[in-house]
Protein backbone atom coordinates (compact mmCIF):
# COMPACT_ATOMS: atom_id res chain seq x y z
CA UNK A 1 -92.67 -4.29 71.78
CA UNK A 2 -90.01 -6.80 71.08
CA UNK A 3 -87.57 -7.79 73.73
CA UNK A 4 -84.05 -6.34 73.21
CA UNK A 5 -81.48 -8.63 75.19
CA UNK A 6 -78.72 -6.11 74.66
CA UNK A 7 -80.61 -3.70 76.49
CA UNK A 8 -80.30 -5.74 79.81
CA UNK A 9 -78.00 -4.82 82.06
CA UNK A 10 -76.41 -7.08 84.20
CA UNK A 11 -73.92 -7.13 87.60
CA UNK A 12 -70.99 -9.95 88.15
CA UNK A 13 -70.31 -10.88 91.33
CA UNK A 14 -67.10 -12.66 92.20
CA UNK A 15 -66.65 -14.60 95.54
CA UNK A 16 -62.70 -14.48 95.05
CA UNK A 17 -62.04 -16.98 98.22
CA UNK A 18 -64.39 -19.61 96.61
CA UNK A 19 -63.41 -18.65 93.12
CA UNK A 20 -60.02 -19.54 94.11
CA UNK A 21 -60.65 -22.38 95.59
CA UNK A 22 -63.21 -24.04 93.02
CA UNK A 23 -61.91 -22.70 89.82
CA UNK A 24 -58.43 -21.31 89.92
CA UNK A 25 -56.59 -23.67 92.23
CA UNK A 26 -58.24 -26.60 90.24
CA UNK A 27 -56.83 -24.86 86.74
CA UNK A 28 -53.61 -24.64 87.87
CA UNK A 29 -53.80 -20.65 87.72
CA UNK A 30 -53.09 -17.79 89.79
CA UNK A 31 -55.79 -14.90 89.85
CA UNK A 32 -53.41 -12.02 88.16
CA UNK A 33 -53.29 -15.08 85.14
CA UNK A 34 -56.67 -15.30 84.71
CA UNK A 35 -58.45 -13.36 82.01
CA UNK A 36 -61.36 -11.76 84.48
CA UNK A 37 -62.46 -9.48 81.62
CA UNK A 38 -63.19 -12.42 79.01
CA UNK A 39 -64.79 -14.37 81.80
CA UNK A 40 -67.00 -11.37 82.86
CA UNK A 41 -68.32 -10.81 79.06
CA UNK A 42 -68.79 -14.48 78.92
CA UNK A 43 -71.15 -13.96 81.94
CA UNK A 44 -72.85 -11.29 80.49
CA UNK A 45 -73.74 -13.09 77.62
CA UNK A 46 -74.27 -10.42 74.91
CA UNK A 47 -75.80 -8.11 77.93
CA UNK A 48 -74.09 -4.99 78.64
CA UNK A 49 -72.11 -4.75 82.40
CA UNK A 50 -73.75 -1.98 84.06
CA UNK A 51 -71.79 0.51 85.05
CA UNK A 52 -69.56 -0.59 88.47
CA UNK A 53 -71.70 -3.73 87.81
CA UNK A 54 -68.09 -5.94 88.18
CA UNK A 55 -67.47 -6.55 91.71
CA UNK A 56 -64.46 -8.69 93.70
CA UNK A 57 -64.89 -9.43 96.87
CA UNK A 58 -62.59 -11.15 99.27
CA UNK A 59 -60.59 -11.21 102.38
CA UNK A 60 -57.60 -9.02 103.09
CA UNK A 61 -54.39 -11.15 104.30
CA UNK A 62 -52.56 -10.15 107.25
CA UNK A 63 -49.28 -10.20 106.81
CA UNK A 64 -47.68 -12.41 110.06
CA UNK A 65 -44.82 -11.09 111.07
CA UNK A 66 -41.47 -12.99 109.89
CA UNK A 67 -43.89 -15.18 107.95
CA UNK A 68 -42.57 -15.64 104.29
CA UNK A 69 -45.60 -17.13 102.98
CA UNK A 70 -47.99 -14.59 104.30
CA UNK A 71 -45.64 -11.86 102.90
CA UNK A 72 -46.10 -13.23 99.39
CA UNK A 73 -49.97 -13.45 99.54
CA UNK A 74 -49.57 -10.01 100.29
CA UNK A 75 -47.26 -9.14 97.51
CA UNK A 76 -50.01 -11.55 95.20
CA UNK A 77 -53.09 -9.98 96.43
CA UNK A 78 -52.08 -6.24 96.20
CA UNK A 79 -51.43 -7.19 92.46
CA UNK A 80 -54.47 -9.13 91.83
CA UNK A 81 -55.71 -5.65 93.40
CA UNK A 82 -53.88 -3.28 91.38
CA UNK A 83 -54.83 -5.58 88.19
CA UNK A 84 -58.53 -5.52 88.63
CA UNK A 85 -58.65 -1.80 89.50
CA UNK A 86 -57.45 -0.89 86.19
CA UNK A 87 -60.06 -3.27 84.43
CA UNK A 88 -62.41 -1.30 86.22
CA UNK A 89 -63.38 -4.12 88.37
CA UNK A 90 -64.38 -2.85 92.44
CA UNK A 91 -62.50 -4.80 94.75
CA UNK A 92 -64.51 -5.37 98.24
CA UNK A 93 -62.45 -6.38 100.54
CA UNK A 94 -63.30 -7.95 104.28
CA UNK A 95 -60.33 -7.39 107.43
CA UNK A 96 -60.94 -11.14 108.01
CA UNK A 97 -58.56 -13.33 106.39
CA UNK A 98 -55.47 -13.98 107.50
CA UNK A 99 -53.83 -15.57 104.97
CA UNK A 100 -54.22 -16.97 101.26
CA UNK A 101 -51.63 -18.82 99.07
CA UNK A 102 -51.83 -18.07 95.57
CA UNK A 103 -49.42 -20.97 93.95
């Protein structure tokens, strides 16, 4: 029997707090620029994404009240959110983090 490589199936896994932090941030991008889908294939390598085999996870920020800056990572996060939901990404989230700039 020969081995098929398309007939692997694989999961991505995304970290987003250290994905931020080690790729994004150091590209100059923010997440809801970034071209998750290309990067996921690239992953893949010619293997096919099983099926709810793309996952996000990350904190949630916490909006502080009269805090501008947390108010935007809100605003930033919710759309990174919204953005990978329709790309059929799951987004994981954690009640943990407080806050997260996205430039």
């Amino acid at each position: 029997m020969l081995y098929n490589r398309q007939m692997d199936r694989v999961d991505i896994l995304i970290d987003g707090s250290n994905f931020y932090y080690l790729a994004l941030k150091k590209l100059g991008l923010r997440a809801t620029d970034f071209d998750f889908e290309k990067f996921a294939n690239f992953l893949a390598d010619g293997r096919t994404i099983a099926e709810k085999g793309k996952r996000f996870y990350t904190g949630t920020v916490r909006e502080k009240e009269g805090d501008i800056r947390t108010k935007k990572a809100m605003a930033e996060q919710t759309s990174l959110f919204t953005f990978l939901d329709k790309n059929h990404w799951e987004s994981k989230k954690k009640d943990r983090i407080y806050w997260i700039f996205y430039p």
